[in-house]
PDB file of N, CA and C in Angstrom:
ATOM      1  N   UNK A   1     -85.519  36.979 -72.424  1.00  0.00           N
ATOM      2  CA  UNK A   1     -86.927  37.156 -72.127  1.00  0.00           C
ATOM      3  C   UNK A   1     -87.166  36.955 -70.636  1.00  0.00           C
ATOM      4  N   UNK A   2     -88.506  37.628 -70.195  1.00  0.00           N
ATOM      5  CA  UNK A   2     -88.605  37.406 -68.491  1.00  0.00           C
ATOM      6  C   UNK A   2     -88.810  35.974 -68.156  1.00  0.00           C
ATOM      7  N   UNK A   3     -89.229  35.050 -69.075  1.00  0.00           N
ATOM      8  CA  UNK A   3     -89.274  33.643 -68.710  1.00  0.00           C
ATOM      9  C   UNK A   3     -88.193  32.993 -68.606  1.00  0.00           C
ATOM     10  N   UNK A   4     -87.359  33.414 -69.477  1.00  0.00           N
ATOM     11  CA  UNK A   4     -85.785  32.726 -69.332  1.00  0.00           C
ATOM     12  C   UNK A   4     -85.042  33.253 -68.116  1.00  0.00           C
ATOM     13  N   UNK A   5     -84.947  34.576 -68.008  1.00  0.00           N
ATOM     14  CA  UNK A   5     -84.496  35.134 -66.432  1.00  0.00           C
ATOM     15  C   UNK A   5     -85.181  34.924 -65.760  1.00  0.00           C
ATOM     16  N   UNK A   6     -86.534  34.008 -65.109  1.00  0.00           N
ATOM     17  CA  UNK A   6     -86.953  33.675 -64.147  1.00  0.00           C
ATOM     18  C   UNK A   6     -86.366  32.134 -63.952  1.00  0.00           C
ATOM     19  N   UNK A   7     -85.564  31.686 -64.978  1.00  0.00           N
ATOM     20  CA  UNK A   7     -85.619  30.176 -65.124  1.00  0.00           C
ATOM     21  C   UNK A   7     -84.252  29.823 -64.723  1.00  0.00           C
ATOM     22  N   UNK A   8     -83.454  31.149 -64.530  1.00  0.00           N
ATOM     23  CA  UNK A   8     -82.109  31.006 -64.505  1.00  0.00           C
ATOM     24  C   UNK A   8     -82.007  31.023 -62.714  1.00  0.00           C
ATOM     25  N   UNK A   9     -80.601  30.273 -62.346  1.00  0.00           N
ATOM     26  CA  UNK A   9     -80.094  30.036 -61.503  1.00  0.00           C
ATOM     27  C   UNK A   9     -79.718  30.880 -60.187  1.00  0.00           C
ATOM     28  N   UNK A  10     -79.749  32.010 -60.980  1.00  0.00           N
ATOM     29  CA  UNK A  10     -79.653  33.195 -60.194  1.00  0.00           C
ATOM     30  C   UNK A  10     -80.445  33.720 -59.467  1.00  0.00           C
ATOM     31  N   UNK A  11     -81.721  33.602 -60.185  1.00  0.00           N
ATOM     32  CA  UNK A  11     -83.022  34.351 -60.177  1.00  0.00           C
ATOM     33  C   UNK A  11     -83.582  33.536 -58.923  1.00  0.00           C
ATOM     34  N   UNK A  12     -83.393  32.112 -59.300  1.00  0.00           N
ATOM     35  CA  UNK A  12     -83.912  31.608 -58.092  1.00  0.00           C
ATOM     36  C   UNK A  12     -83.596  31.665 -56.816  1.00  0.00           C
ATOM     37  N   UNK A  13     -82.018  31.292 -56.639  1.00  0.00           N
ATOM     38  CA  UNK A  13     -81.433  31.947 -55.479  1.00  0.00           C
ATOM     39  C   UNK A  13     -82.127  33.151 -54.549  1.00  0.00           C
ATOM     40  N   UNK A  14     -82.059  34.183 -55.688  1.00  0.00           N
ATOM     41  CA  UNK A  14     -82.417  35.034 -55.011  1.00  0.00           C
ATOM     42  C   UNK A  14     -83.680  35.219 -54.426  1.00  0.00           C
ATOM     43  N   UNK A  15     -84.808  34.138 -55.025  1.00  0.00           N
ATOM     44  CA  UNK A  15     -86.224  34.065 -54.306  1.00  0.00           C
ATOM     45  C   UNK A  15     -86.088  33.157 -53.375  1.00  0.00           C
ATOM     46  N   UNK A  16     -85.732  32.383 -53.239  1.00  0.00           N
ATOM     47  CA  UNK A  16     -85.022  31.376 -52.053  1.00  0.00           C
ATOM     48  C   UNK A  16     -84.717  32.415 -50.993  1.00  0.00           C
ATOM     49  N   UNK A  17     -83.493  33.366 -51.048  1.00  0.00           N
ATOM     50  CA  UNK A  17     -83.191  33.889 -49.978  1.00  0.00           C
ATOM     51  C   UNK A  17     -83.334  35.063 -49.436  1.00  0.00           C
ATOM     52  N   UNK A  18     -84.464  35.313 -49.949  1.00  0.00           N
ATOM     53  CA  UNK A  18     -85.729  36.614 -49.955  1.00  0.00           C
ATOM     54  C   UNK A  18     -86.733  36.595 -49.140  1.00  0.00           C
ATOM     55  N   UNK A  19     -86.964  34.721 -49.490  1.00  0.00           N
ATOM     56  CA  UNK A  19     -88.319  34.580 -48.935  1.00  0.00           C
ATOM     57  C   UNK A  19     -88.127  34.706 -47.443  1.00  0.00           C
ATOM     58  N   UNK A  20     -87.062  34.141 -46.609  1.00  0.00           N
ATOM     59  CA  UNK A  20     -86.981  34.088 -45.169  1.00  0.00           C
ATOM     60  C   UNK A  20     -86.487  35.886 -44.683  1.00  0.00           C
ATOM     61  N   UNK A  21     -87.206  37.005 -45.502  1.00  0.00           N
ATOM     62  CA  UNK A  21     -87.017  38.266 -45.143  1.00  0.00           C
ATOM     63  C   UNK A  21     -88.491  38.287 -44.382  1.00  0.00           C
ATOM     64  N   UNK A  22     -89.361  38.142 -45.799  1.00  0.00           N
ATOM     65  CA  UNK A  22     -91.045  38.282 -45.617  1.00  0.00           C
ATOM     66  C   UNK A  22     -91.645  37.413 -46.598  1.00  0.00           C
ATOM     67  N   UNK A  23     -92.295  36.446 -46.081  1.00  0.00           N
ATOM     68  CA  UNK A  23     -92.981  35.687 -47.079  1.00  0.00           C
ATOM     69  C   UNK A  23     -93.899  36.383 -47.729  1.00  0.00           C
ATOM     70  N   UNK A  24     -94.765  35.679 -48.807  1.00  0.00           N
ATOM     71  CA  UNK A  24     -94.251  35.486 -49.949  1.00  0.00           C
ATOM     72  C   UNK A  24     -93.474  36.425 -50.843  1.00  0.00           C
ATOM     73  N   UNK A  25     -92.285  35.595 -50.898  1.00  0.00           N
ATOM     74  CA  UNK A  25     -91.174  36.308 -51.603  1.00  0.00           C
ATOM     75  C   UNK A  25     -92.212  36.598 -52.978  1.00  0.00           C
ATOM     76  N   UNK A  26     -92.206  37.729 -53.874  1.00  0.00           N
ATOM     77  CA  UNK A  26     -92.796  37.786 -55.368  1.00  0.00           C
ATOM     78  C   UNK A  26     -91.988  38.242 -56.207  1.00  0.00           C
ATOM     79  N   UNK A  27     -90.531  38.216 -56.170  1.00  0.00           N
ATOM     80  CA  UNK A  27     -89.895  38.105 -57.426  1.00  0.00           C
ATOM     81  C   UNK A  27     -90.737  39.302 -58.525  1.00  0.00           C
ATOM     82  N   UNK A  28     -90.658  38.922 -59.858  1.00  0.00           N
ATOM     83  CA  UNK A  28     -90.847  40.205 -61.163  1.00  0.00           C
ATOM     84  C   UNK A  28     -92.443  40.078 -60.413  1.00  0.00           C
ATOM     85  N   UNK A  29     -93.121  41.665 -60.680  1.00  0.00           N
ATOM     86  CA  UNK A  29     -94.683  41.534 -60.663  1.00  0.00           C
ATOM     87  C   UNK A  29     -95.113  42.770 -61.310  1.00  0.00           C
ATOM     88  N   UNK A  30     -96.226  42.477 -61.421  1.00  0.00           N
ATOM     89  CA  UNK A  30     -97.349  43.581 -62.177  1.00  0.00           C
ATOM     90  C   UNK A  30     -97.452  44.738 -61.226  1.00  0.00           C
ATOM     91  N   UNK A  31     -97.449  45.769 -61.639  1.00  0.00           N
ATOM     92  CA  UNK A  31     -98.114  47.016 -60.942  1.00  0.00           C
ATOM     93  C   UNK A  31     -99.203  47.391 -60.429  1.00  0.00           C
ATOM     94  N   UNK A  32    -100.030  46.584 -61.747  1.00  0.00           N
ATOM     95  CA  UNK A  32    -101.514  46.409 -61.140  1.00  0.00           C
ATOM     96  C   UNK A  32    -101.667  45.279 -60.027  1.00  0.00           C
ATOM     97  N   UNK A  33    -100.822  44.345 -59.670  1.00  0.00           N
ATOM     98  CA  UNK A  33    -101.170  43.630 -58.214  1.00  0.00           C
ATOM     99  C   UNK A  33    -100.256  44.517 -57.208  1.00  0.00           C
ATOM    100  N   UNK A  34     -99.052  45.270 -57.346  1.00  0.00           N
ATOM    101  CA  UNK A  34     -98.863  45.586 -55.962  1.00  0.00           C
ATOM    102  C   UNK A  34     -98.989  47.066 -56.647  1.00  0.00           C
ATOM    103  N   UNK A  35     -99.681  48.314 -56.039  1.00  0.00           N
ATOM    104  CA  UNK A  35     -99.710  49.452 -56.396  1.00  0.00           C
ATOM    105  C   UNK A  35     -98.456  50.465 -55.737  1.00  0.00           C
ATOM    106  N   UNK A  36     -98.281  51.538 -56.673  1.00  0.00           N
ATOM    107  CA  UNK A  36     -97.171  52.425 -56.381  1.00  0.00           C
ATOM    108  C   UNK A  36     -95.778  51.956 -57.309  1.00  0.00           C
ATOM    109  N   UNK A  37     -94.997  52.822 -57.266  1.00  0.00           N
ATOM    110  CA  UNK A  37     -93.208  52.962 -58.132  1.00  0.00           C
ATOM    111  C   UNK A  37     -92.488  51.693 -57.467  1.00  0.00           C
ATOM    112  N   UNK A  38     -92.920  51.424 -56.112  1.00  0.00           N
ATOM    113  CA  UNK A  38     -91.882  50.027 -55.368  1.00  0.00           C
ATOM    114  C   UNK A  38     -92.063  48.916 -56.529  1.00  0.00           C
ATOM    115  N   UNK A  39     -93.005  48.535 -56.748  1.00  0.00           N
ATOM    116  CA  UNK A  39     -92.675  47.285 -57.823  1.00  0.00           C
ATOM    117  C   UNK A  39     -92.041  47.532 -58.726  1.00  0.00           C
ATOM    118  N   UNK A  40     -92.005  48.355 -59.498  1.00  0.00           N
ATOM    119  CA  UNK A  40     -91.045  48.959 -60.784  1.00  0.00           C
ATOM    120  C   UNK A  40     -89.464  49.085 -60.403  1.00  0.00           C
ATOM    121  N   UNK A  41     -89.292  49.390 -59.225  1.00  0.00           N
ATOM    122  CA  UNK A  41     -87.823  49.396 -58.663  1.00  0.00           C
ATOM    123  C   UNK A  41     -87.463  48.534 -58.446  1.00  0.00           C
ATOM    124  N   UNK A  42     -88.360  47.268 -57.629  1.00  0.00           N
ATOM    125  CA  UNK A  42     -87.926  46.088 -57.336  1.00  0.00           C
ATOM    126  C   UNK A  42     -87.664  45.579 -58.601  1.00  0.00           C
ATOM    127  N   UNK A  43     -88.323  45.153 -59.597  1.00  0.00           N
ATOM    128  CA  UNK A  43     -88.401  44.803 -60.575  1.00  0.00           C
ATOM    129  C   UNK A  43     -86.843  45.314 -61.417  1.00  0.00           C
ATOM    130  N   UNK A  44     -86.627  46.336 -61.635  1.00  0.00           N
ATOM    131  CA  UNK A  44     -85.193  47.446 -62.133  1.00  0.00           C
ATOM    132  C   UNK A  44     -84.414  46.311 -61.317  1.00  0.00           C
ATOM    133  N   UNK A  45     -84.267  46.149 -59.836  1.00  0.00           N
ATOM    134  CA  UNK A  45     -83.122  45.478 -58.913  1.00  0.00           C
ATOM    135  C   UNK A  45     -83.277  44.179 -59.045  1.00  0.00           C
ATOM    136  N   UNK A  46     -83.977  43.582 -59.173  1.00  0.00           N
ATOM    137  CA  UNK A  46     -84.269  41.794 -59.428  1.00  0.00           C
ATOM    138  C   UNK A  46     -83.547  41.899 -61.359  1.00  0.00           C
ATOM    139  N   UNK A  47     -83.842  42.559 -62.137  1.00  0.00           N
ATOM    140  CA  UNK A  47     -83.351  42.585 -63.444  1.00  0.00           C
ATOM    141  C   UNK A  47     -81.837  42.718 -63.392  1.00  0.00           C
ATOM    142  N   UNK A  48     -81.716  43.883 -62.306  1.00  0.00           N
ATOM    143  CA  UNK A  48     -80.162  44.349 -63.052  1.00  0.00           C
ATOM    144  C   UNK A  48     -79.111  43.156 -61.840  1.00  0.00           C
ATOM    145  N   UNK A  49     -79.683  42.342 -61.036  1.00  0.00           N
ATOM    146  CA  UNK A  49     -78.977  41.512 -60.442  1.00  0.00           C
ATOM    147  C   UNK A  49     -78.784  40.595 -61.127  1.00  0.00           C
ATOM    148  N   UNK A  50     -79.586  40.064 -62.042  1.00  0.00           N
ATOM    149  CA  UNK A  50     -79.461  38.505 -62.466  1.00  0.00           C
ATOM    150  C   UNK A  50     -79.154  38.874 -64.173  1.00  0.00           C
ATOM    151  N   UNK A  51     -78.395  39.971 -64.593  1.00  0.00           N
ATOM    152  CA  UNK A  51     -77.669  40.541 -65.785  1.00  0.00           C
ATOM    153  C   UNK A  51     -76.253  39.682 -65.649  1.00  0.00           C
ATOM    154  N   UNK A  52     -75.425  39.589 -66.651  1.00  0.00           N
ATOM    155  CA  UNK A  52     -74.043  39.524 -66.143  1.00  0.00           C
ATOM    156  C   UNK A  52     -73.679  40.920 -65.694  1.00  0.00           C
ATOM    157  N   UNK A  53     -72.216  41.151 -65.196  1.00  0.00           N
ATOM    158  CA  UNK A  53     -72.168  42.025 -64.906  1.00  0.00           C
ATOM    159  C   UNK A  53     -71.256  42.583 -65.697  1.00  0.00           C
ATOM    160  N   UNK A  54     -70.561  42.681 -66.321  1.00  0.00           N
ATOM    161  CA  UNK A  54     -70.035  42.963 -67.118  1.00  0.00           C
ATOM    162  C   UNK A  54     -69.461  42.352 -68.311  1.00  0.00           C
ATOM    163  N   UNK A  55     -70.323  41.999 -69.332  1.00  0.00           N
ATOM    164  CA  UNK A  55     -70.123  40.862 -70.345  1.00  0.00           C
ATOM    165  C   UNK A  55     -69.143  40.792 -71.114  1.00  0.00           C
ATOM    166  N   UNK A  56     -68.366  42.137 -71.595  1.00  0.00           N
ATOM    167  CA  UNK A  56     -67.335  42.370 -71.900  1.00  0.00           C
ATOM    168  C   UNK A  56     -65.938  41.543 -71.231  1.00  0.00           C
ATOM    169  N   UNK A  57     -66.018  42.134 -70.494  1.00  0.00           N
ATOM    170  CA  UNK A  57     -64.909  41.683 -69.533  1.00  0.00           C
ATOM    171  C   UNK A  57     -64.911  40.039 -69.088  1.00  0.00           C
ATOM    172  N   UNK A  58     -66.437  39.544 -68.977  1.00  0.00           N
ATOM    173  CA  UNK A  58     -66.273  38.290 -68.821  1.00  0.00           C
ATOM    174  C   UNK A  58     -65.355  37.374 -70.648  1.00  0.00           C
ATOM    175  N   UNK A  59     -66.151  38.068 -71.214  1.00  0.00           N
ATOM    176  CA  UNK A  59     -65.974  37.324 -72.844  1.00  0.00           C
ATOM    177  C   UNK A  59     -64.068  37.569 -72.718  1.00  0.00           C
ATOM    178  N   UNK A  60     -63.652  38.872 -72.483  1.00  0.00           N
ATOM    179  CA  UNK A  60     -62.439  38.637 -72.450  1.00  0.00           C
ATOM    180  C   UNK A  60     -61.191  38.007 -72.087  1.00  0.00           C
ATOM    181  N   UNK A  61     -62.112  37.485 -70.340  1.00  0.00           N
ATOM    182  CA  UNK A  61     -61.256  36.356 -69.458  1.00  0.00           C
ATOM    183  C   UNK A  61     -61.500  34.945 -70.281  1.00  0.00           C
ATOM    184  N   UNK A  62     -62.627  35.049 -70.281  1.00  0.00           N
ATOM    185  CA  UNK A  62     -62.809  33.354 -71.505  1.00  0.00           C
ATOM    186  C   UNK A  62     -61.964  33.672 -72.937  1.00  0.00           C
ATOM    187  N   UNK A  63     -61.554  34.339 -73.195  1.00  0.00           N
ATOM    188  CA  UNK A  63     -60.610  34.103 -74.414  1.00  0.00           C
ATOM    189  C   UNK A  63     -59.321  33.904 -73.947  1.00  0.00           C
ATOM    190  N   UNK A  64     -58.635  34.396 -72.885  1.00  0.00           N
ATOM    191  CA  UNK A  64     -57.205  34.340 -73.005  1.00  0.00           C
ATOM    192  C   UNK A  64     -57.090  32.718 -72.062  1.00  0.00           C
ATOM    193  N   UNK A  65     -57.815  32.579 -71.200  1.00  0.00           N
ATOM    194  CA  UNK A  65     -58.375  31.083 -71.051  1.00  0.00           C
ATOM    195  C   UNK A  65     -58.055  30.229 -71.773  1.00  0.00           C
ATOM    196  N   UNK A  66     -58.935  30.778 -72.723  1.00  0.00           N
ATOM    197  CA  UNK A  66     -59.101  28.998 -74.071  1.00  0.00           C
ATOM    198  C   UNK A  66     -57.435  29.306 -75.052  1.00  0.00           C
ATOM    199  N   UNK A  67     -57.212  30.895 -75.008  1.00  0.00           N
ATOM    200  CA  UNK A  67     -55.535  30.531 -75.534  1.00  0.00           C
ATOM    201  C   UNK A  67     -54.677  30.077 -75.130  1.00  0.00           C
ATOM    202  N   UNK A  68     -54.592  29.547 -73.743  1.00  0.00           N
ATOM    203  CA  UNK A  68     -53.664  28.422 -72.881  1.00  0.00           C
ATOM    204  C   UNK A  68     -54.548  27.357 -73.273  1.00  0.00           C
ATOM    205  N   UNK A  69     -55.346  26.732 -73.707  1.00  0.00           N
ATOM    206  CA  UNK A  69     -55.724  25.382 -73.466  1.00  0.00           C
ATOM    207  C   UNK A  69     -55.086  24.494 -74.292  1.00  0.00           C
ATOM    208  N   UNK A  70     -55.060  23.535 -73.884  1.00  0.00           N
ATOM    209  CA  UNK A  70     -54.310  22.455 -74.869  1.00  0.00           C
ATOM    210  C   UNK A  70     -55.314  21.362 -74.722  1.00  0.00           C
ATOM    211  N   UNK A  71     -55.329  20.297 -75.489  1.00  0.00           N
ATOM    212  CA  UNK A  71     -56.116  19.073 -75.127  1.00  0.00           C
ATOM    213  C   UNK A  71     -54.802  17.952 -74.830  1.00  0.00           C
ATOM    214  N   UNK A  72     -53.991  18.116 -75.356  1.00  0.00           N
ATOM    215  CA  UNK A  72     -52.641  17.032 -75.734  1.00  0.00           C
ATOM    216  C   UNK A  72     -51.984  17.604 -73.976  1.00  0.00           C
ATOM    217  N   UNK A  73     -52.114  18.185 -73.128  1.00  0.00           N
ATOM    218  CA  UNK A  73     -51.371  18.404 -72.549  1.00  0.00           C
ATOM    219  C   UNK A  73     -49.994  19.033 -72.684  1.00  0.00           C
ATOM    220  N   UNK A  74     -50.050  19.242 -74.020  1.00  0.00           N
ATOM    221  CA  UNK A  74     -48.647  19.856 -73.862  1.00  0.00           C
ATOM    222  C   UNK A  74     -48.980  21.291 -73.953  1.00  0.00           C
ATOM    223  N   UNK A  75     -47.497  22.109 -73.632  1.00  0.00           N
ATOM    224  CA  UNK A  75     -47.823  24.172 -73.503  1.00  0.00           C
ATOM    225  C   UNK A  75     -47.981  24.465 -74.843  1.00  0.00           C
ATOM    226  N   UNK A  76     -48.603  25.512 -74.808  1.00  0.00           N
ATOM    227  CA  UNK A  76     -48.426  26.169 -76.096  1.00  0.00           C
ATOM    228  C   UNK A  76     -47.614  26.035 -76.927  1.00  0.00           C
ATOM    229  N   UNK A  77     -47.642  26.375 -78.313  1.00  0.00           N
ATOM    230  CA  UNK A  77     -46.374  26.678 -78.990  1.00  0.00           C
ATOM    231  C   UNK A  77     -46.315  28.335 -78.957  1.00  0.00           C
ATOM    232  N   UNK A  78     -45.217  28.673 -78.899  1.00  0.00           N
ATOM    233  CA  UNK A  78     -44.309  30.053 -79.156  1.00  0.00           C
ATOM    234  C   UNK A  78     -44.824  30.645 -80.204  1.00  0.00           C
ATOM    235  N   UNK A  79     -45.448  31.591 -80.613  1.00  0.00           N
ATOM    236  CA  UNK A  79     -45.339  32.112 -81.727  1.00  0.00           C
ATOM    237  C   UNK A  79     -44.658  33.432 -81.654  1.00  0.00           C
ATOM    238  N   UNK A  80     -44.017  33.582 -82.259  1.00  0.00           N
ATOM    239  CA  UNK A  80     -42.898  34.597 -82.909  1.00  0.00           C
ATOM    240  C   UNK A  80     -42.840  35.516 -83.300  1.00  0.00           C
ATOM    241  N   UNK A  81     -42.853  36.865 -83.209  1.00  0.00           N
ATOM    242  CA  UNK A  81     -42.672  37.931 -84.099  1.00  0.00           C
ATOM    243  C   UNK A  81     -41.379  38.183 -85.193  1.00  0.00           C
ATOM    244  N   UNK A  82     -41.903  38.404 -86.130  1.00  0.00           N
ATOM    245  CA  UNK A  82     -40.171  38.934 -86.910  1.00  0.00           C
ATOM    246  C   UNK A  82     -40.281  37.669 -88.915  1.00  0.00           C
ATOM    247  N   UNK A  83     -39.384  37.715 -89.165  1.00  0.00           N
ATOM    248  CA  UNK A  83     -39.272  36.581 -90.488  1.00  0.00           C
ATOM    249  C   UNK A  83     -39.602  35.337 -90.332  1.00  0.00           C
ATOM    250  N   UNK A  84     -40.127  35.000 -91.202  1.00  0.00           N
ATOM    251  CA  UNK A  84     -40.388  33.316 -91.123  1.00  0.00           C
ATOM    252  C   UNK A  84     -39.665  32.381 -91.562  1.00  0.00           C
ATOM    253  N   UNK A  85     -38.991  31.495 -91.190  1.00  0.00           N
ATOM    254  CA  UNK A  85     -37.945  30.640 -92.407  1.00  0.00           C
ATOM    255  C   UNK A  85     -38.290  29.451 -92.754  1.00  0.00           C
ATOM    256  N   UNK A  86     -38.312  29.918 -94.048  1.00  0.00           N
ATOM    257  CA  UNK A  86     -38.439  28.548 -95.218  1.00  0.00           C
ATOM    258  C   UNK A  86     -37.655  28.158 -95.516  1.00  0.00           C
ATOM    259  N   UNK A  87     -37.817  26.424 -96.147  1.00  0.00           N
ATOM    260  CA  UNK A  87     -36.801  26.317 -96.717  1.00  0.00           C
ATOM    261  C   UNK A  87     -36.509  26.789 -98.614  1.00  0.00           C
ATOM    262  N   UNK A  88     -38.176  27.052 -98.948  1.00  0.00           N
ATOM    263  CA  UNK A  88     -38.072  28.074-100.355  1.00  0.00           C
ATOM    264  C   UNK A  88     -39.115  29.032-100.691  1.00  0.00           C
ATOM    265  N   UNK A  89     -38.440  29.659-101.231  1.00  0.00           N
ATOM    266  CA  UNK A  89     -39.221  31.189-101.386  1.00  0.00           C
ATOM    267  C   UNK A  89     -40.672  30.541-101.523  1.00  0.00           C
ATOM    268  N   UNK A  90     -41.491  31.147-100.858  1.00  0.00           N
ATOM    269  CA  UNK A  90     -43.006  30.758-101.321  1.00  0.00           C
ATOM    270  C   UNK A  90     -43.337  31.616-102.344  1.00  0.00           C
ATOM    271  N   UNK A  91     -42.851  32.893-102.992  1.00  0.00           N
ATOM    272  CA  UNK A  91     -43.109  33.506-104.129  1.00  0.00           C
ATOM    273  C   UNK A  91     -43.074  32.715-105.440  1.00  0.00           C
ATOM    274  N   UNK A  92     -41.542  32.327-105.365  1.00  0.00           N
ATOM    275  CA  UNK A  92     -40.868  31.274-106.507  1.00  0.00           C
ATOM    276  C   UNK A  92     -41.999  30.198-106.718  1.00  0.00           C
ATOM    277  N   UNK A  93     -42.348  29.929-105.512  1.00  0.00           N
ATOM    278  CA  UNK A  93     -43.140  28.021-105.906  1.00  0.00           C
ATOM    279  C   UNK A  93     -44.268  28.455-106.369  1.00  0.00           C
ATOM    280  N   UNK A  94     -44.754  29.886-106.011  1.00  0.00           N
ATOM    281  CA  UNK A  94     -46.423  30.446-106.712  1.00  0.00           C
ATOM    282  C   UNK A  94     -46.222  30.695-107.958  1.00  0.00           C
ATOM    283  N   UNK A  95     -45.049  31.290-108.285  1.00  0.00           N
ATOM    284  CA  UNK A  95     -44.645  31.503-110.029  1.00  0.00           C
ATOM    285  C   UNK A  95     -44.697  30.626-110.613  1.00  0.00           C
ATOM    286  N   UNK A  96     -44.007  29.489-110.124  1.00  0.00           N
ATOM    287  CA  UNK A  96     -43.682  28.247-111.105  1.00  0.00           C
ATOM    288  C   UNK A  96     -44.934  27.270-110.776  1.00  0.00           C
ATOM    289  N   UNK A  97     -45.964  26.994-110.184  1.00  0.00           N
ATOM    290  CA  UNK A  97     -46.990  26.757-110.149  1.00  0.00           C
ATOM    291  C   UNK A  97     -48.071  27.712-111.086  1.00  0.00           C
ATOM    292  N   UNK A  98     -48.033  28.881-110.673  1.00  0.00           N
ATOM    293  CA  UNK A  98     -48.986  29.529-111.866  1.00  0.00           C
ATOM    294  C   UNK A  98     -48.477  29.724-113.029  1.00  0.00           C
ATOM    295  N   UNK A  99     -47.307  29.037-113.356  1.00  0.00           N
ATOM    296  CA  UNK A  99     -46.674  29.404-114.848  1.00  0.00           C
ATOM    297  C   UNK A  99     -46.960  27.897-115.785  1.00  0.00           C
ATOM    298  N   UNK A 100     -46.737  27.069-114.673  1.00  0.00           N
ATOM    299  CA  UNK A 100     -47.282  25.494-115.466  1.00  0.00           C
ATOM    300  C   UNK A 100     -49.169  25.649-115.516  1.00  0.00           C
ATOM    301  N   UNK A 101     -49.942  26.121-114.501  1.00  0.00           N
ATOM    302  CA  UNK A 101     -51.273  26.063-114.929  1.00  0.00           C
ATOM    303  C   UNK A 101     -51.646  27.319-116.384  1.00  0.00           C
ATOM    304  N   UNK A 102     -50.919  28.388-116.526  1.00  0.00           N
ATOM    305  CA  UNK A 102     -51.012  29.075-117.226  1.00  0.00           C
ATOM    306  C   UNK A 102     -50.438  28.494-118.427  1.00  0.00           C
ATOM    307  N   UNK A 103     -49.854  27.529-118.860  1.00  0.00           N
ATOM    308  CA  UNK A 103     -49.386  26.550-120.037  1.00  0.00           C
ATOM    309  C   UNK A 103     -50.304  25.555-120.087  1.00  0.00           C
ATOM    310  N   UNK A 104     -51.157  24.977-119.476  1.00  0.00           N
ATOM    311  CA  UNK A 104     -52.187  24.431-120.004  1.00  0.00           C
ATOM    312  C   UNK A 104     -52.987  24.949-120.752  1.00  0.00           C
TER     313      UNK A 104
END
């Protein structure tokens, strides 16, 4: 919402370092206080600055991020492509588990 993007960190910055262009800096405004298409553009450029910029791409660096993280300090574990080894068939132990509940 425009209240939350006025509230954000960005937004302010950028009225901060606006204002020493031409005071008063005015950030988002009505059409009906400044007349003509310039407010609507400004407005388009104050919006599409304080967007992420590409949210995708950010969400993607934060995932491979948090897949290195550890809390224990230690590295990752390895995970493996290819067979898994047990020491018994996990088929066998589902048979003979569903063969004793199926005898009740």
């Amino acid at each position: 919402s425009l209240a939350n993007q006025k509230a954000t960190t960005e937004y302010q910055e950028a009225i901060q370092a606006t204002e020493d262009i031409e005071p008063p800096t005015v950030g988002f405004t009505k059409t009906a206080d400044y007349k003509g298409g310039l407010a609507n553009q400004v407005n388009t450029i104050i919006e599409k600055e304080i967007q992420p910029t590409d949210l995708e791409d950010s969400i993607s660096s934060l995932a491979k991020r948090l897949d290195n993280f550890s809390i224990s300090g230690r590295l990752p574990v390895k995970r493996s492509d290819g067979k898994i080894h047990v020491f018994e068939d996990p088929n066998k132990i589902f048979k003979e588990q569903f063969d004793k509940e199926s005898k009740k």
